[in-house]
N, C-alpha and C. Protein backbone atom coordinates (compact mmCIF):
# COMPACT_ATOMS: atom_id res chain seq x y z
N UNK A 1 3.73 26.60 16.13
CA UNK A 1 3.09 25.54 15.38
C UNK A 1 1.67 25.39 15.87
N UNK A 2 0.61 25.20 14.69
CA UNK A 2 -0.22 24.62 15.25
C UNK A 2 -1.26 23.84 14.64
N UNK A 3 -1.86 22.58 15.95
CA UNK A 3 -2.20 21.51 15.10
C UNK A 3 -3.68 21.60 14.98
N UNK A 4 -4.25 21.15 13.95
CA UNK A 4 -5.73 21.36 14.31
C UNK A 4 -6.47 19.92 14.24
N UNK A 5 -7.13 19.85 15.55
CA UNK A 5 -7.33 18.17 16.16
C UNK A 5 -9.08 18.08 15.56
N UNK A 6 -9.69 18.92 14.59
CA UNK A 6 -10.38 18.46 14.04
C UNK A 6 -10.91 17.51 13.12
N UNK A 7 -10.80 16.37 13.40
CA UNK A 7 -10.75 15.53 12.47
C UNK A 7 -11.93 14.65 12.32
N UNK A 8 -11.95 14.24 10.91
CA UNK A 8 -13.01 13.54 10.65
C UNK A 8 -13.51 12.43 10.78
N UNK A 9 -13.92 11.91 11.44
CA UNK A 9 -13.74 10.32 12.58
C UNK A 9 -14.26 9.49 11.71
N UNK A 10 -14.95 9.25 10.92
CA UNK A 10 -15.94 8.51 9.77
C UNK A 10 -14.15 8.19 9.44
N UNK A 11 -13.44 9.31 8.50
CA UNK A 11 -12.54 8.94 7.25
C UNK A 11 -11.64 8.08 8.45
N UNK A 12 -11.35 8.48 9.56
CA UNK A 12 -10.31 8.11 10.44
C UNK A 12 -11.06 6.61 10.74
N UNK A 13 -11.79 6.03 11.09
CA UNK A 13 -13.03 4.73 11.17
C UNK A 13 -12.74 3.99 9.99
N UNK A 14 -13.40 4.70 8.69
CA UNK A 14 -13.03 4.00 7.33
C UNK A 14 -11.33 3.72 7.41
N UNK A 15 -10.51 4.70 7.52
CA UNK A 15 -8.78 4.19 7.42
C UNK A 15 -8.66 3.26 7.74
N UNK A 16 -8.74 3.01 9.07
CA UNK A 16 -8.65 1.88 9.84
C UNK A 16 -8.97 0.67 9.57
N UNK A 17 -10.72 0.41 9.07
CA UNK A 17 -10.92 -0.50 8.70
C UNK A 17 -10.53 -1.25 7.64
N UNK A 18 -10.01 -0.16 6.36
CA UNK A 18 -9.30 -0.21 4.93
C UNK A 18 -7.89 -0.31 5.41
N UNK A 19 -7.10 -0.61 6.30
CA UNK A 19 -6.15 -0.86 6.53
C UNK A 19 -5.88 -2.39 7.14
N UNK A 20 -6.96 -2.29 8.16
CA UNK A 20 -6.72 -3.89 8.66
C UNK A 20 -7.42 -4.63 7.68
N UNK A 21 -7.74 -4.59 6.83
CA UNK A 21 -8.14 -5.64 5.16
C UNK A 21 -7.00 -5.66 4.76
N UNK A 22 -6.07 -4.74 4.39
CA UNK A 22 -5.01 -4.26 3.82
C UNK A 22 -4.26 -5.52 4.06
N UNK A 23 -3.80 -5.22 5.73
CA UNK A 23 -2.89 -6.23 6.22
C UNK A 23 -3.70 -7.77 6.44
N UNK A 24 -4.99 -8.08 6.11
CA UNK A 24 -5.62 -9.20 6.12
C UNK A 24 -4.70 -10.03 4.90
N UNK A 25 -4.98 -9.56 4.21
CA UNK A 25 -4.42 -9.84 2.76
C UNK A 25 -3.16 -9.80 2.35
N UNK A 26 -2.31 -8.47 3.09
CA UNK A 26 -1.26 -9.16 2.77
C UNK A 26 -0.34 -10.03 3.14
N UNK A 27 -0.88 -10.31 4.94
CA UNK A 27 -0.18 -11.56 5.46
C UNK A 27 -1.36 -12.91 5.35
N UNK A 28 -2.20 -12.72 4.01
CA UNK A 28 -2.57 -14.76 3.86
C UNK A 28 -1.00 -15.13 3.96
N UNK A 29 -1.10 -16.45 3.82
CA UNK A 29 -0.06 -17.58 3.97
C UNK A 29 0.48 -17.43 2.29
N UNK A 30 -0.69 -17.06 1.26
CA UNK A 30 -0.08 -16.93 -0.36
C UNK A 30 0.54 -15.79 -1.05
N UNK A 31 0.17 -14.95 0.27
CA UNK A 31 0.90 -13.62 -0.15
C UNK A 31 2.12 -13.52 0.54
N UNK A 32 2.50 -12.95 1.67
CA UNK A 32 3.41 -12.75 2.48
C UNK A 32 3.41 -13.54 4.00
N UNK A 33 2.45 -14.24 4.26
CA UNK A 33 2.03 -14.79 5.78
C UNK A 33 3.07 -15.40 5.84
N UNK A 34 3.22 -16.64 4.93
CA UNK A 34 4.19 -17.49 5.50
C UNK A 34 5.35 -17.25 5.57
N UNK A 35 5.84 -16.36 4.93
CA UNK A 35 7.70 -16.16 4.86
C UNK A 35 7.59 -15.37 5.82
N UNK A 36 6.72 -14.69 6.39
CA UNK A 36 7.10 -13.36 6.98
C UNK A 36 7.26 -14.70 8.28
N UNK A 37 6.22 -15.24 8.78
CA UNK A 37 6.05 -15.91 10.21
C UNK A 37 7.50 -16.89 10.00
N UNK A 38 7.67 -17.44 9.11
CA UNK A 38 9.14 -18.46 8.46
C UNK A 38 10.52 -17.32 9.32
N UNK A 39 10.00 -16.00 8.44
CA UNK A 39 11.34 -15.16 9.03
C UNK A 39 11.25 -14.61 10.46
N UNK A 40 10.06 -14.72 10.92
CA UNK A 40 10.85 -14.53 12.81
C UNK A 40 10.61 -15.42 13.34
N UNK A 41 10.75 -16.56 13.18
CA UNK A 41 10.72 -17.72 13.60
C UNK A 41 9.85 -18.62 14.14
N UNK A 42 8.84 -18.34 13.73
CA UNK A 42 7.39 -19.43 13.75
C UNK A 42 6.52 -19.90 12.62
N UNK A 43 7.57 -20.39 11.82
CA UNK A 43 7.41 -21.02 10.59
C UNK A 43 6.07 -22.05 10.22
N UNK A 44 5.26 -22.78 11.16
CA UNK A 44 4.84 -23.36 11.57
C UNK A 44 3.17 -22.92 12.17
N UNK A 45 3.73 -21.82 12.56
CA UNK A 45 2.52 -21.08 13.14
C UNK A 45 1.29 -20.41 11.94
N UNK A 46 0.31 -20.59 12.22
CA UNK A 46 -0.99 -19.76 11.50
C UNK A 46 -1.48 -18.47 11.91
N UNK A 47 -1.77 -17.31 11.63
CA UNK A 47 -2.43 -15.71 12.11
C UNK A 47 -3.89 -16.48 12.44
N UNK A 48 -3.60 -15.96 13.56
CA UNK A 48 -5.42 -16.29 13.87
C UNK A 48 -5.77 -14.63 14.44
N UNK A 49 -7.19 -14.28 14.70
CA UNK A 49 -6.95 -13.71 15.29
C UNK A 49 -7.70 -13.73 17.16
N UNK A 50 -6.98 -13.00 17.77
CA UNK A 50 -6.84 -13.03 19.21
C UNK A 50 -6.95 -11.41 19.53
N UNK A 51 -6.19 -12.38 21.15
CA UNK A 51 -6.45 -10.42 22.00
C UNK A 51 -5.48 -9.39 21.00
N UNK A 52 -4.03 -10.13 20.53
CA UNK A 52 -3.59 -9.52 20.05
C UNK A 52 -3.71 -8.31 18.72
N UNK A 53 -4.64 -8.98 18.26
CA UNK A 53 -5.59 -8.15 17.06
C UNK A 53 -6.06 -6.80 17.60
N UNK A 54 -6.39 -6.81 19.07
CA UNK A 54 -7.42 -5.55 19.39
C UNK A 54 -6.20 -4.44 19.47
N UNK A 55 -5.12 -5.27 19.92
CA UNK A 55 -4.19 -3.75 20.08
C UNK A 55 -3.60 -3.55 18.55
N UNK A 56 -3.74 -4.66 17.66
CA UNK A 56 -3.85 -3.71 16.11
C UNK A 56 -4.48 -2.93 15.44
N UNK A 57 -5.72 -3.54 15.93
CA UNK A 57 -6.85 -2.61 15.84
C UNK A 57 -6.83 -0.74 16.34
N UNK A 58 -6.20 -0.83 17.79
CA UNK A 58 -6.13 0.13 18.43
C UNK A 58 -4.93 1.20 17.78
N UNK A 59 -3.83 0.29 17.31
CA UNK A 59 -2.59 1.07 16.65
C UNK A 59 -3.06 1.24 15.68
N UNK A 60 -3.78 1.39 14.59
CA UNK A 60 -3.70 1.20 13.33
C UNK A 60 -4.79 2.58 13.56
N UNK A 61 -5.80 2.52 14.31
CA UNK A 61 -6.78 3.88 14.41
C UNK A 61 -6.02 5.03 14.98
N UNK A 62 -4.84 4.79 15.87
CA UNK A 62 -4.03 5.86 16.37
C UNK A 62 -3.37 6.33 15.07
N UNK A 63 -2.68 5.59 14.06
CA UNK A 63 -2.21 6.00 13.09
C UNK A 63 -2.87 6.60 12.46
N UNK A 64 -4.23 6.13 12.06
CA UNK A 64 -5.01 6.89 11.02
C UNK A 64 -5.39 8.02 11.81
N UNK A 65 -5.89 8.14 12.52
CA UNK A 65 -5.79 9.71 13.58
C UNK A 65 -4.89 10.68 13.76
N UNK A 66 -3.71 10.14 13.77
CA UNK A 66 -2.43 10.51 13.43
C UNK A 66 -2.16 11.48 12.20
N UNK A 67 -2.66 10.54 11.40
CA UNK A 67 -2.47 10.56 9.92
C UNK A 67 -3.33 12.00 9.14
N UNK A 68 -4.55 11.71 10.06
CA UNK A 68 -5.73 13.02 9.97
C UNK A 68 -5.40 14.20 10.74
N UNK A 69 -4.76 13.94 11.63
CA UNK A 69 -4.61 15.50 11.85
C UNK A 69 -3.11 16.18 11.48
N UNK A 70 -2.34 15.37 11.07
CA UNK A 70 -0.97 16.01 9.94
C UNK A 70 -1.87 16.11 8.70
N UNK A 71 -2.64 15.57 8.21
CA UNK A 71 -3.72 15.79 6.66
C UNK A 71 -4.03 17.44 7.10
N UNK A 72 -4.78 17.16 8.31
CA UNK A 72 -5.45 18.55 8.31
C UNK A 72 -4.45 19.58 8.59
N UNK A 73 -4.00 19.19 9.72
CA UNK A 73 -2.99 20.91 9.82
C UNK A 73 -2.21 21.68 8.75
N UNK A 74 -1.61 20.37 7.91
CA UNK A 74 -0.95 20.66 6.91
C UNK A 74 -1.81 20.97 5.53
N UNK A 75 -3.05 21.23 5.72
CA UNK A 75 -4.25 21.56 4.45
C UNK A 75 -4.17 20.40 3.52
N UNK A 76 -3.67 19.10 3.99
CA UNK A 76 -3.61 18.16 2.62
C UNK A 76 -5.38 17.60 2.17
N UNK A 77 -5.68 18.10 0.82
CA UNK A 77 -7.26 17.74 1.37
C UNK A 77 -7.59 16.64 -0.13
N UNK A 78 -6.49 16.34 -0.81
CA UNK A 78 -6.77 15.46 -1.98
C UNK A 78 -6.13 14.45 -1.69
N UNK A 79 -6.37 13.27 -2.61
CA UNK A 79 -5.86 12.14 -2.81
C UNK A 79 -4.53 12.16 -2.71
N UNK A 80 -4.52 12.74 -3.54
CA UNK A 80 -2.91 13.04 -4.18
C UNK A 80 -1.88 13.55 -3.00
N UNK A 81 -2.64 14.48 -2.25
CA UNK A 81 -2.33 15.03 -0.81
C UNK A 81 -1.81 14.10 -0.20
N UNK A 82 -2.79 13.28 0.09
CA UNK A 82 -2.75 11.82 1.35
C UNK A 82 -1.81 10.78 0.68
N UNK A 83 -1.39 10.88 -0.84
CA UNK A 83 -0.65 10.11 -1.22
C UNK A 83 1.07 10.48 -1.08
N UNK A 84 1.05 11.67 -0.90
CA UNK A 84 2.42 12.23 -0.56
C UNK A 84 2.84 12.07 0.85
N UNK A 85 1.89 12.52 1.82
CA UNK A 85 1.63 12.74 3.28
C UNK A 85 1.80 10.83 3.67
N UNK A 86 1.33 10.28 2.73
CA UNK A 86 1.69 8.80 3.16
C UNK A 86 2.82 8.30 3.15
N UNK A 87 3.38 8.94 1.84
CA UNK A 87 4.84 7.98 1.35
C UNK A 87 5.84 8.96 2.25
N UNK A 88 5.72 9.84 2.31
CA UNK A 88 6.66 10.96 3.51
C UNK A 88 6.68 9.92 5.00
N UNK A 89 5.43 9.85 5.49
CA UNK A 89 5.49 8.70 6.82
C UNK A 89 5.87 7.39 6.76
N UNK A 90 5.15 6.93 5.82
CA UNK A 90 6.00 5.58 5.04
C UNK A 90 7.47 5.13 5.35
N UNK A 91 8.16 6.27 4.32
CA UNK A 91 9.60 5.84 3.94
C UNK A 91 10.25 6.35 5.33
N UNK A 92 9.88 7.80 5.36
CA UNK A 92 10.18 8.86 6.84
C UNK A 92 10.45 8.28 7.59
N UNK A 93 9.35 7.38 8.47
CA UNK A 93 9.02 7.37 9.86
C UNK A 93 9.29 5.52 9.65
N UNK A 94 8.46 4.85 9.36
CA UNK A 94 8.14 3.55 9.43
C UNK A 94 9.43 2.69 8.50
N UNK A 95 10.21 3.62 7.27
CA UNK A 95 11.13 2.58 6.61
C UNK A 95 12.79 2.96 7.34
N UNK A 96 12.52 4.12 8.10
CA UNK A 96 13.93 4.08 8.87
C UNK A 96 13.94 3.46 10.50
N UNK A 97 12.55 3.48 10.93
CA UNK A 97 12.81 2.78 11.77
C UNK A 97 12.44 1.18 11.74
N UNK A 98 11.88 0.89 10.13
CA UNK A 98 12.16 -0.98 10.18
C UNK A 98 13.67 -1.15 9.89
N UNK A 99 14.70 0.05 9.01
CA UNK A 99 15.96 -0.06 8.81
C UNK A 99 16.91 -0.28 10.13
N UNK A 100 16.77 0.55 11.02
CA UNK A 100 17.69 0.36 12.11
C UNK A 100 17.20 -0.79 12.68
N UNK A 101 15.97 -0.69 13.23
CA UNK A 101 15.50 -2.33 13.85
C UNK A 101 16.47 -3.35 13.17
N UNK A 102 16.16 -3.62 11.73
CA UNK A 102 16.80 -4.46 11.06
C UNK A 102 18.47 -4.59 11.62
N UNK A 103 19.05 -3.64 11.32
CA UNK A 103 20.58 -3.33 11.25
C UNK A 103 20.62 -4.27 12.82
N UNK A 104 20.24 -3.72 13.77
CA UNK A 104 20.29 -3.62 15.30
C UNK A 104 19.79 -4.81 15.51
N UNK A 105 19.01 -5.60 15.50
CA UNK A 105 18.65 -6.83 15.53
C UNK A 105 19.44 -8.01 14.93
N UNK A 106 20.04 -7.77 13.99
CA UNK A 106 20.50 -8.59 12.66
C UNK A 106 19.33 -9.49 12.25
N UNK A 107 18.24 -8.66 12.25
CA UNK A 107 17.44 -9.50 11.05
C UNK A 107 17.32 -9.48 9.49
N UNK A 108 16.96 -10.41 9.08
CA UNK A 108 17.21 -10.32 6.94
C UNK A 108 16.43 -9.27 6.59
N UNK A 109 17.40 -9.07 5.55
CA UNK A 109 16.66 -7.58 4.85
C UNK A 109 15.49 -7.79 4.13
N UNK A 110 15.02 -9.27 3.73
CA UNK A 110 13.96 -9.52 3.51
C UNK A 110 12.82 -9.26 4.50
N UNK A 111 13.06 -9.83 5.92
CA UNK A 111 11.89 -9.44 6.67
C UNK A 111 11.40 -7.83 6.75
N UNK A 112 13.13 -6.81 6.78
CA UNK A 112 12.40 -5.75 6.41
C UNK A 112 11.83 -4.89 5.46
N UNK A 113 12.03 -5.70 4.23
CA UNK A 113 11.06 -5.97 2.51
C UNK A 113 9.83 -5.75 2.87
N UNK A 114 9.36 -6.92 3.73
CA UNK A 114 7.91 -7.07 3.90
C UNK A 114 7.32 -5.97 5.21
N UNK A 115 7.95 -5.96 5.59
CA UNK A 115 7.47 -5.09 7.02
C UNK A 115 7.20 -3.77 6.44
N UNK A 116 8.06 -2.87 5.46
CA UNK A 116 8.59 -1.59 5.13
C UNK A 116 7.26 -1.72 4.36
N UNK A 117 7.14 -2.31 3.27
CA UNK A 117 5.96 -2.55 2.00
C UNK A 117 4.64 -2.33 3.10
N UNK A 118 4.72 -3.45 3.73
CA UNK A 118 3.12 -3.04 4.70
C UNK A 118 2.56 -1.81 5.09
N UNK A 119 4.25 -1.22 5.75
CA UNK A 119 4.09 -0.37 6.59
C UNK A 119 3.76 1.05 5.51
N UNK A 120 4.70 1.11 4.48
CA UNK A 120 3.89 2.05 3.48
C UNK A 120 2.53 1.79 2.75
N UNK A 121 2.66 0.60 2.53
CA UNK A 121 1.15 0.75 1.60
C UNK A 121 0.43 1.08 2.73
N UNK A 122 0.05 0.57 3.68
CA UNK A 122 -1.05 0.90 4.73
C UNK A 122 -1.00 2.75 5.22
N UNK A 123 0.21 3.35 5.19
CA UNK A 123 0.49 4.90 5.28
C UNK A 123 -0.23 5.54 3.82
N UNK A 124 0.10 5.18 2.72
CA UNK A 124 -0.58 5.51 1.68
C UNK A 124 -2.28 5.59 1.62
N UNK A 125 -2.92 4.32 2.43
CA UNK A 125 -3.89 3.77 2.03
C UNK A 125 -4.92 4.50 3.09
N UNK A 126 -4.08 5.43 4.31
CA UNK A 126 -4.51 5.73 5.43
C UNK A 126 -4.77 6.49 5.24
N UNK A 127 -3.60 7.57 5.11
CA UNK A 127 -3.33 9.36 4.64
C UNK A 127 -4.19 9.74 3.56
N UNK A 128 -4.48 8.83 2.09
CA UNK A 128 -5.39 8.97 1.19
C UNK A 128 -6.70 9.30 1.65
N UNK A 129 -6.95 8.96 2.46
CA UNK A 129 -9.06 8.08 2.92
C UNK A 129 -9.15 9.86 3.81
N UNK A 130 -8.03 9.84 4.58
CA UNK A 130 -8.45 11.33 5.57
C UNK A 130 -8.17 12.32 5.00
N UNK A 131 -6.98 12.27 3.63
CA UNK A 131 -6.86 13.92 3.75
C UNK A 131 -7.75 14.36 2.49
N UNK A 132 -8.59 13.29 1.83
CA UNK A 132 -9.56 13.18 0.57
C UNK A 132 -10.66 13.73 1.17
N UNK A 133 -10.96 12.95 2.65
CA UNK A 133 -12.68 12.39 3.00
C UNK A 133 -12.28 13.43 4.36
N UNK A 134 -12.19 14.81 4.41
CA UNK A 134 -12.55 15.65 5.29
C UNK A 134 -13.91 16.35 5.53
């Protein structure tokens, strides 16, 4: 196998930043904020952001980095590319492991509604930007 760690740091920069908007928006309080914080139990609580943000920040660029060099090794170099390469990690990677979490935790299958949705649209929205913008 082999991977090629050339990647394009701009599209991998842009992902990132088009991702944490992503999740800006979809946890307001009118979209998903409040049920989601309702369903693990800080119903009460507001997203601000904090230190905790920087290590989203930090995960979310590992992903899109991630994301760019499976784009590249695997020649995905269109939209359409990054749109497959997304929903493959998406459902793949991020909706079986919000499934077992779920199962294993006994949390509502609603919380993992919202978690799974994030976690793909933001894989879609990632994989698109790098395997387009090489």
């Amino acid at each position: 196998m082999s991977l090629d760690l050339g990647v394009y740091y701009i599209a991998v920069v842009v992902a990132t930043i088009a991702v944490m908007v992503c999740g800006f928006v979809f946890f307001l309080p009118q979209v998903f904020g409040a049920r989601w914080l309702a369903l693990i139990g800080r119903p009460n609580e507001q997203l601000r952001p904090g230190p905790e943000f920087v290590v989203s920040i930090l995960a979310a660029f590992l992903n899109a980095w991630t994301l760019a060099v499976l784009a590249r090794s695997l020649g995905a170099s269109t939209i359409s590319d990054g749109l497959v390469l997304g929903a493959l990690v998406g459902i793949g990677f991020f909706g079986a492991a919000f499934a077992a979490n779920t199962v294993i935790t006994k949390r509502p299958w609603s919380l993992f509604a919202i978690d799974a949705a994030h976690g793909l649209i933001g894989q879609l929205i990632m994989a698109a930007i790098v395997a387009a913008w090489r």
